[in-house]
C-alpha atoms as a PDB file:
ATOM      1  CA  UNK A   1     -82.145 107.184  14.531  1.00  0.00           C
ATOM      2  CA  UNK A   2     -82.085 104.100  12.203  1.00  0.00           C
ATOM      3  CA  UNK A   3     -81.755 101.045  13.284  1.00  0.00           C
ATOM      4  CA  UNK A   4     -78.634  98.807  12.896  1.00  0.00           C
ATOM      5  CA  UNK A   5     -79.353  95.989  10.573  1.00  0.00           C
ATOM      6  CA  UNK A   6     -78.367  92.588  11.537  1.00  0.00           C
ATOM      7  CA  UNK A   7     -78.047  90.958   8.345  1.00  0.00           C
ATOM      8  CA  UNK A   8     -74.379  91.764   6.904  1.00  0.00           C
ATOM      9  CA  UNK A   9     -74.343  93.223   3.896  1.00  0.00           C
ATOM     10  CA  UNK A  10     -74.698  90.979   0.635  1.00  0.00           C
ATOM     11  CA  UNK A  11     -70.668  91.548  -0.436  1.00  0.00           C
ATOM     12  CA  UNK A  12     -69.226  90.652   3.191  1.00  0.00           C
ATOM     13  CA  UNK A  13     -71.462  87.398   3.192  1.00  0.00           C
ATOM     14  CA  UNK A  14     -70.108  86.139  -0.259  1.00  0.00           C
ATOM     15  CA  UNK A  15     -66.219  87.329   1.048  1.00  0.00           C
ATOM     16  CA  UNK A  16     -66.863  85.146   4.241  1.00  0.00           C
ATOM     17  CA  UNK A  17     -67.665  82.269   2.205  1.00  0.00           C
ATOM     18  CA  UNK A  18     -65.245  82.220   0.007  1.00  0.00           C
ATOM     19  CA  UNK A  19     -62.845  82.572   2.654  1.00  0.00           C
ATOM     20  CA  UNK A  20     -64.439  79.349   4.631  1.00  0.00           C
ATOM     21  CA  UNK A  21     -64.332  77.303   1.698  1.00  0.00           C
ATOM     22  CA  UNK A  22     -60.542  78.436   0.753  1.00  0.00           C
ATOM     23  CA  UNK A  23     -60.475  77.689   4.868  1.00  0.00           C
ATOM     24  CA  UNK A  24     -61.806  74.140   4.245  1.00  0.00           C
ATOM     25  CA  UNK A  25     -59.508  73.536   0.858  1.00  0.00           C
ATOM     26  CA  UNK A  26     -56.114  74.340   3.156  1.00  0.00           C
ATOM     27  CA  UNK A  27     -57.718  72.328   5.983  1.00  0.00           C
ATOM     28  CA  UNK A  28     -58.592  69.135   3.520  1.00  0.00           C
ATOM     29  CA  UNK A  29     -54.767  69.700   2.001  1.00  0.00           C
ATOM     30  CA  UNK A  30     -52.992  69.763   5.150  1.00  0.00           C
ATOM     31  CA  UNK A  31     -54.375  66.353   6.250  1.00  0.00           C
ATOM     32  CA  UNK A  32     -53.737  64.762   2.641  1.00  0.00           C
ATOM     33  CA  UNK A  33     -50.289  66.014   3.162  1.00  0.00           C
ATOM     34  CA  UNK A  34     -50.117  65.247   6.707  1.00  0.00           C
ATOM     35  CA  UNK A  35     -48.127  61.454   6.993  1.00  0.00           C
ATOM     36  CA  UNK A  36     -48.569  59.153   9.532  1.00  0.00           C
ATOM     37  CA  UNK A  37     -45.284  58.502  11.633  1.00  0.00           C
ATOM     38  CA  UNK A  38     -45.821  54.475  12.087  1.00  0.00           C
ATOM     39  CA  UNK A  39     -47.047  53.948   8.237  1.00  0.00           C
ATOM     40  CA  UNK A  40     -43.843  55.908   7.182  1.00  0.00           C
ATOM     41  CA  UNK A  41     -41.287  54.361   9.258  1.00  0.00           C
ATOM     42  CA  UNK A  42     -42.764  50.830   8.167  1.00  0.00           C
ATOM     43  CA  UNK A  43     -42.659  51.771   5.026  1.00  0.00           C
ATOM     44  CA  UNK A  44     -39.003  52.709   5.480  1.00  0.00           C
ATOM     45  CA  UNK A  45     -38.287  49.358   7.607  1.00  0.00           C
ATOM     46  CA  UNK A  46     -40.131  47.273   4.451  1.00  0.00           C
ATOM     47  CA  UNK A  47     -36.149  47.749   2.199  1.00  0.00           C
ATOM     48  CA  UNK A  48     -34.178  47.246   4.973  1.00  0.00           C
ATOM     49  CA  UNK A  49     -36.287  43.747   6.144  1.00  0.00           C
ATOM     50  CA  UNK A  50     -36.091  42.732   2.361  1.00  0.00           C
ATOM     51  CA  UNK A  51     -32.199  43.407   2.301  1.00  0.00           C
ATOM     52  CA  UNK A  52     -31.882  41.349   5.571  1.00  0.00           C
ATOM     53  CA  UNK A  53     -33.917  38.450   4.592  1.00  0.00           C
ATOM     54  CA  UNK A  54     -31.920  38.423   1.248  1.00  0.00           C
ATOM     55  CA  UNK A  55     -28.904  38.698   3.083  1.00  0.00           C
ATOM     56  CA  UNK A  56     -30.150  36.061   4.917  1.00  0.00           C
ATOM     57  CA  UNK A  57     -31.468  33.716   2.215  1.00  0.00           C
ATOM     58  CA  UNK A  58     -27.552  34.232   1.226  1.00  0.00           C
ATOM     59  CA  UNK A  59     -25.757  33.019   4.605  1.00  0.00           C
ATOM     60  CA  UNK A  60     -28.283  30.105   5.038  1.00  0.00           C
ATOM     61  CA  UNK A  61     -27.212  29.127   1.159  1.00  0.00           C
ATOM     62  CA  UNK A  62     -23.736  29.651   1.760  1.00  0.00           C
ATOM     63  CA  UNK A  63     -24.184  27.436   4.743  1.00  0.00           C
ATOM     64  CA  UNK A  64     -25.891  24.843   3.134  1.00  0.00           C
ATOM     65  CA  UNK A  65     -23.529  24.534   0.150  1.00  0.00           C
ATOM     66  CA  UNK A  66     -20.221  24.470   2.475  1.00  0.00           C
ATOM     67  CA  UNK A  67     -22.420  21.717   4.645  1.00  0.00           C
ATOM     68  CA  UNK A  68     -22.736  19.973   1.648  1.00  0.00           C
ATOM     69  CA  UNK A  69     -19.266  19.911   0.607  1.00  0.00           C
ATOM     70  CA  UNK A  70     -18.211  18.672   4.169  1.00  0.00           C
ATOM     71  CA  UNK A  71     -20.515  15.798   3.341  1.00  0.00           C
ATOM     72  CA  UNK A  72     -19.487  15.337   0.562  1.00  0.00           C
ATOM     73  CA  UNK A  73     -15.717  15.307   1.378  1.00  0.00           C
ATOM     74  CA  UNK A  74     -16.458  13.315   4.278  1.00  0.00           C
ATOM     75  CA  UNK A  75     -17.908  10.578   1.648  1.00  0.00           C
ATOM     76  CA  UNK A  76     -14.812  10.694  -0.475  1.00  0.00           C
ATOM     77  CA  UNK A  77     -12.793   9.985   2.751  1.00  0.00           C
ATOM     78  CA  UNK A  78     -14.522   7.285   3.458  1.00  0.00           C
ATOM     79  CA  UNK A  79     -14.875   5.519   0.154  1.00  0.00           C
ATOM     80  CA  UNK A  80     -11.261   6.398  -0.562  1.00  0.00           C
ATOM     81  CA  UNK A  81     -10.238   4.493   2.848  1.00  0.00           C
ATOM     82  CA  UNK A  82     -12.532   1.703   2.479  1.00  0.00           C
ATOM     83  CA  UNK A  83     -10.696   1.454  -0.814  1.00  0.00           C
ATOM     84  CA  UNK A  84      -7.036   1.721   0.977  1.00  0.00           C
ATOM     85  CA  UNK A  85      -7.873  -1.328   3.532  1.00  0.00           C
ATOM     86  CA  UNK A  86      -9.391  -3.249   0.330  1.00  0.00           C
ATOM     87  CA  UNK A  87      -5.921  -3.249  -1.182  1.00  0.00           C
ATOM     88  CA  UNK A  88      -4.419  -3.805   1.860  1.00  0.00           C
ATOM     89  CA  UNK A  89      -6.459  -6.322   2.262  1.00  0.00           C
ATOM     90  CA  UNK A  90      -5.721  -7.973  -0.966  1.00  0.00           C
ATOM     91  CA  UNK A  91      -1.947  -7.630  -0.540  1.00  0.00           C
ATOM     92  CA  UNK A  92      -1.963  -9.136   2.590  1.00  0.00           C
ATOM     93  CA  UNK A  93      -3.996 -12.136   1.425  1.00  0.00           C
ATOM     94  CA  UNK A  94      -1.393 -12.269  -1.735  1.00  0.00           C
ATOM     95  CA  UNK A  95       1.563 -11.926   0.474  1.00  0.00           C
ATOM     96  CA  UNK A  96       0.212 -15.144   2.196  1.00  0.00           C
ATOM     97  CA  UNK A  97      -0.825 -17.049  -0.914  1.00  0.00           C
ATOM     98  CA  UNK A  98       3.198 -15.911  -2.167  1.00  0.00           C
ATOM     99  CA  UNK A  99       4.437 -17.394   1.183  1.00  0.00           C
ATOM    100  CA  UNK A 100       2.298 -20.996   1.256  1.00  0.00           C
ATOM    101  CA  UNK A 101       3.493 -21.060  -2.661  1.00  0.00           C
ATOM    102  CA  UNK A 102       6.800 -20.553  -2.012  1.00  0.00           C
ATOM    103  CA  UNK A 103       6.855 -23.004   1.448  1.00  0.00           C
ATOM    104  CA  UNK A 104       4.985 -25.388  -0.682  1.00  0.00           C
ATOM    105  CA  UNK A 105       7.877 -25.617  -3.269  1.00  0.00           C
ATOM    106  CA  UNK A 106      10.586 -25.485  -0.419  1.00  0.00           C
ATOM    107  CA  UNK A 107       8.713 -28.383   0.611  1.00  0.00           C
ATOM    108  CA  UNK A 108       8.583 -30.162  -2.507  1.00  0.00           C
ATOM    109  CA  UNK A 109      12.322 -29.810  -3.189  1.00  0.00           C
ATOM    110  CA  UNK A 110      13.052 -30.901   0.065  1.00  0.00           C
ATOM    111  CA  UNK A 111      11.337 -34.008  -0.351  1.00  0.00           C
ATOM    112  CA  UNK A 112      12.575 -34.208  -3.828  1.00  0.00           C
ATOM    113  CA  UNK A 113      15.926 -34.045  -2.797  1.00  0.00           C
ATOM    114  CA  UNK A 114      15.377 -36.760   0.005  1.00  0.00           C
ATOM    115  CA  UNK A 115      14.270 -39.003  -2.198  1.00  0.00           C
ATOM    116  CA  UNK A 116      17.356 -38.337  -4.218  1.00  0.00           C
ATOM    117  CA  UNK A 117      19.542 -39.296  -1.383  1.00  0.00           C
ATOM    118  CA  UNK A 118      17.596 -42.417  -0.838  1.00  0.00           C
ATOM    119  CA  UNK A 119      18.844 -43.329  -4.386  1.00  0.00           C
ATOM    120  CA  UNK A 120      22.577 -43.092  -3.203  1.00  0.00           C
ATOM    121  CA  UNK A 121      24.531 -45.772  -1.967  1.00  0.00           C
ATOM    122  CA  UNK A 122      25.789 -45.871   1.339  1.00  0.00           C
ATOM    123  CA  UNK A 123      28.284 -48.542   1.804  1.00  0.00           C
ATOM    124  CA  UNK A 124      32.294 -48.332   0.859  1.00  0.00           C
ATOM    125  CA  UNK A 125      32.032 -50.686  -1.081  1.00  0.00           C
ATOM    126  CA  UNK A 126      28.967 -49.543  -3.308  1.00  0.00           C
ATOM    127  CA  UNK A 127      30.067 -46.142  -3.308  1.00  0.00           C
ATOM    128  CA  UNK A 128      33.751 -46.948  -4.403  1.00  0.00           C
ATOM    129  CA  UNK A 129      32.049 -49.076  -7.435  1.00  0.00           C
ATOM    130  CA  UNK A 130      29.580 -46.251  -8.422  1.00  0.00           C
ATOM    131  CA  UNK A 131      30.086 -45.619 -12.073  1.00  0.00           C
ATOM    132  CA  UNK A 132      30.790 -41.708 -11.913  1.00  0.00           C
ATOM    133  CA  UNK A 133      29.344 -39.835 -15.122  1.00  0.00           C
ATOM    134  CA  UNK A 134      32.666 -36.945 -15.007  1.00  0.00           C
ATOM    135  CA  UNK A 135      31.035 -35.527 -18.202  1.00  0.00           C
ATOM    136  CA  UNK A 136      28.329 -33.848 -16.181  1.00  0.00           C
ATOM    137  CA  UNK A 137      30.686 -33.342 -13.468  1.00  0.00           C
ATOM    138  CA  UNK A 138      33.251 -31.294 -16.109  1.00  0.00           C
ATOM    139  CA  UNK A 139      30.443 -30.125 -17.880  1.00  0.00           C
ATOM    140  CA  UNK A 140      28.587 -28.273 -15.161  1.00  0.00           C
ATOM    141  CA  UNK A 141      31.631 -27.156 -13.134  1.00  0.00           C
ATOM    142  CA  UNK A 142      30.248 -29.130 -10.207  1.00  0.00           C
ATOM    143  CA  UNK A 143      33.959 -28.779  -8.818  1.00  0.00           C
ATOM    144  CA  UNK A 144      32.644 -25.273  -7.720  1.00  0.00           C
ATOM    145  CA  UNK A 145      30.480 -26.871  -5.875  1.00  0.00           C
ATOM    146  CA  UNK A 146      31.883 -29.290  -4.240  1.00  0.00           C
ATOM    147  CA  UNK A 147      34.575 -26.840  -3.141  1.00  0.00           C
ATOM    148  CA  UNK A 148      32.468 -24.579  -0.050  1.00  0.00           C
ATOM    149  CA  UNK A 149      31.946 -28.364   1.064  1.00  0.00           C
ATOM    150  CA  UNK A 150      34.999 -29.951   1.203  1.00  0.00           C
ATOM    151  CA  UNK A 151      36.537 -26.783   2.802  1.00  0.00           C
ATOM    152  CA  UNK A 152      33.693 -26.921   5.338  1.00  0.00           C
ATOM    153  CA  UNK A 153      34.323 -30.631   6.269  1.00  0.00           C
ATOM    154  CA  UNK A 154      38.113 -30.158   6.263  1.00  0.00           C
ATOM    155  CA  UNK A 155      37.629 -27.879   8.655  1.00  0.00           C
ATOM    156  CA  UNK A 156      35.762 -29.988  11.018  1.00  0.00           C
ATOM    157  CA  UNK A 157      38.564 -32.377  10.820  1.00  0.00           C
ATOM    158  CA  UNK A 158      41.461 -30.414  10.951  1.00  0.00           C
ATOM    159  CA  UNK A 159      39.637 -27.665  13.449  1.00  0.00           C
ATOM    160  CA  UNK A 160      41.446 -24.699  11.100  1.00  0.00           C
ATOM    161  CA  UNK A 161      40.600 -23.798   7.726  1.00  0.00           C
ATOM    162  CA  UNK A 162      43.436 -25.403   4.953  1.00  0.00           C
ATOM    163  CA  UNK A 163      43.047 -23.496   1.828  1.00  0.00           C
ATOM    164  CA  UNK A 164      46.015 -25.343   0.230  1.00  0.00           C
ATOM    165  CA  UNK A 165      44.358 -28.587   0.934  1.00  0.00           C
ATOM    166  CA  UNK A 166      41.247 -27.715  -0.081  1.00  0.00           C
ATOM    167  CA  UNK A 167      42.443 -26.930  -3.737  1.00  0.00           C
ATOM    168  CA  UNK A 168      44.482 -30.573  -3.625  1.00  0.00           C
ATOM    169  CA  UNK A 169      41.246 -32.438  -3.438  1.00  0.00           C
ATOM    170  CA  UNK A 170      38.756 -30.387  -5.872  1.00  0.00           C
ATOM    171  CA  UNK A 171      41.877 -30.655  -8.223  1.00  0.00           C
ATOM    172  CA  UNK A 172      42.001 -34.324  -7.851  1.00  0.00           C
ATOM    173  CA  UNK A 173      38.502 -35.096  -8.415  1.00  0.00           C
ATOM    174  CA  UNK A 174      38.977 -32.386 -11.946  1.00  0.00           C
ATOM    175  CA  UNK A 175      41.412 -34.952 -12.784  1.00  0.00           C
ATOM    176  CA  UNK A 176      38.743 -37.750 -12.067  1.00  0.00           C
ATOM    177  CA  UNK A 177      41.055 -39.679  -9.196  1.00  0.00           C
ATOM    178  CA  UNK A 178      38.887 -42.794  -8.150  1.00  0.00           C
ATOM    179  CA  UNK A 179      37.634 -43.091  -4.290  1.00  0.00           C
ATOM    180  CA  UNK A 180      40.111 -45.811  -3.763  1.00  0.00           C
ATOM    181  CA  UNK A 181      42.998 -43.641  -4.824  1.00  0.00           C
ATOM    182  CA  UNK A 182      41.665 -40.329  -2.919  1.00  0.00           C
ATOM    183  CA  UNK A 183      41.159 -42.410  -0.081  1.00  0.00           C
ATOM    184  CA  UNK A 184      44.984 -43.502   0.061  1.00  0.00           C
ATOM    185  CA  UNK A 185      45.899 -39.780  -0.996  1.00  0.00           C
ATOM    186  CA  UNK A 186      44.206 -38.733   2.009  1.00  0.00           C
ATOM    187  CA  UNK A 187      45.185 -40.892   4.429  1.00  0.00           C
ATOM    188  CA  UNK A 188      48.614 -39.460   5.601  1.00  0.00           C
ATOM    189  CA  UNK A 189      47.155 -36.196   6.206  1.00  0.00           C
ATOM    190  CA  UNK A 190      43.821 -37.053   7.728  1.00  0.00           C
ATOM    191  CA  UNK A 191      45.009 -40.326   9.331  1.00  0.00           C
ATOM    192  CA  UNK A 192      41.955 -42.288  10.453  1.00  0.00           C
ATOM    193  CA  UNK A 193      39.395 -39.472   9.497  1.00  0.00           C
ATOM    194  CA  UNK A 194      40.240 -39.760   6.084  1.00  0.00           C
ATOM    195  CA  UNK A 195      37.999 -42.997   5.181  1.00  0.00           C
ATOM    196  CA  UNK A 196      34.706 -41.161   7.145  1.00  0.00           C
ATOM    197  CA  UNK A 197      35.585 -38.077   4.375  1.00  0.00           C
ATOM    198  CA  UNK A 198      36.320 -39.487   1.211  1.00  0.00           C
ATOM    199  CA  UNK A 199      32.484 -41.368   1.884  1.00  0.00           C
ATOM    200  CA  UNK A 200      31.082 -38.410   2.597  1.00  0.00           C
ATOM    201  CA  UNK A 201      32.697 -36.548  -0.230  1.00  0.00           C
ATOM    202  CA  UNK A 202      31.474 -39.283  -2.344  1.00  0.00           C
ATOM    203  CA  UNK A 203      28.262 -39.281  -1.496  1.00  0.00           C
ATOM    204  CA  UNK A 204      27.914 -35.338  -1.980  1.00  0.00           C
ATOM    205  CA  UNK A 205      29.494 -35.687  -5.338  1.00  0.00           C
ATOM    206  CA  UNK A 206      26.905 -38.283  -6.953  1.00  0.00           C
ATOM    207  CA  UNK A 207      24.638 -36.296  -5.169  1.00  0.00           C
ATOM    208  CA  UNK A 208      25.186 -33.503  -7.037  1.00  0.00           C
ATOM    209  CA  UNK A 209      25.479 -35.005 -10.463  1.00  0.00           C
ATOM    210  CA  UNK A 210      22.133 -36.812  -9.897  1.00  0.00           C
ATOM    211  CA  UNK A 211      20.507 -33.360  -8.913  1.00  0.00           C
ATOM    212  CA  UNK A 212      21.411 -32.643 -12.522  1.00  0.00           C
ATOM    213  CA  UNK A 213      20.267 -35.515 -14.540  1.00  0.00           C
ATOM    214  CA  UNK A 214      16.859 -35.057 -12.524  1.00  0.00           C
ATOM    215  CA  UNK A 215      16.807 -31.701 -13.062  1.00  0.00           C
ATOM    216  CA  UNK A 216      16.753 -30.607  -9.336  1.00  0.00           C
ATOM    217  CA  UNK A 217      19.378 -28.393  -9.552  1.00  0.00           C
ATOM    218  CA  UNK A 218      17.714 -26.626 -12.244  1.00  0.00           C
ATOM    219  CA  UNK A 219      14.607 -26.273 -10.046  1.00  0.00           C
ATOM    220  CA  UNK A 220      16.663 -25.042  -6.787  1.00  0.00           C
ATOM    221  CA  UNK A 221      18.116 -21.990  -9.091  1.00  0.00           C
ATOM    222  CA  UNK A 222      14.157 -21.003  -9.091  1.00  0.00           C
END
């Protein structure tokens, strides 16, 4: 009986070979294709971080252009009151310099005009010798004038408005009647009050004539 050799035969060695290095080739393959679960869901994670850090970089600009629009709104606001209480400011100071202007020339034709009474005379017998200039009287219509007075200070006297007398005594001084004569005119209507009104009457007419050849009158109408 022969024995059993141990060595395999020279055609089974070379197939066992082959088929451990075709055996090595799969094994090397499968763990090239073989991925790593961590490195592949990082590598997934790596688009979506970028998209959320964009989207990010987007809010925080957004936020940082509407901040600095508030700002700057809030700055406009502020200069564009600042301006508001400048005018107001300015107007208020005018409406004061207006006022101290305008007291100032009250105060000026009130003086004025006291001096001008100063300059009339007061007793019956100056006043019925004043020289009258009726040209300025006529010329001016200084009749209109006269006439809210003399119904004022008929009034007084009488205690009841008299239109009808009124008219008699601006239409006597139209027709240029002396003091003397007005006086006696008056007298049987206004009794012993009629001397105290034809002076005052008097006096008020010069008065008025005079603020014309001054030019007072001119200066009131201002």
């Amino acid at each position: 009986m022969q024995a059993v050799s141990a060595t395999p035969p020279s055609g089974t060695v070379s197939h066992f070979a082959a088929a451990a290095e075709f055996g090595k080739r799969i094994s090397s393959a499968g763990s090239k294709e073989r991925v790593d679960p961590e490195k592949d869901k990082s590598r997934k994670q790596t688009p979506e971080k970028d998209r959320s850090r964009k989207h990010s970089d987007r809010s925080g600009q957004k936020e940082r252009e509407s901040n600095d629009n508030d700002n700057n709104r809030s700055r406009e606001e502020s200069k564009t009151r600042s301006r508001e209480r400048d005018r107001s400011r300015e107007k208020y100071h005018e409406r004061d310099d207006a006022v101290e202007k305008s007291k100032a020339l009250e105060n000026k034709k009130l003086l004025d005009a006291k001096q001008l009474i100063d300059t009339i005379p007061k007793t019956k017998e100056a006043l019925f010798a004043y020289n009258i200039d009726w040209a300025i009287y006529d010329k001016h219509d200084l009749h209109e004038r006269m006439r809210p007075w003399i119904s004022k200070k008929i009034t007084e006297f009488l205690g009841e408005e008299e239109t009808t007398l009124v008219d008699f005594v601006v239409s006597k001084t139209k027709k240029h009647v002396a003091a003397a004569h007005m006086l006696e005119l008056l007298e049987s209507i206004l009794d012993e009050e009629a001397e105290m009104f034809v002076l005052k009457m008097w006096r008020m007419l010069i008065f008025e004539i005079k603020k014309v050849e001054t030019g007072l009158a001119s200066k009131a109408k201002t």
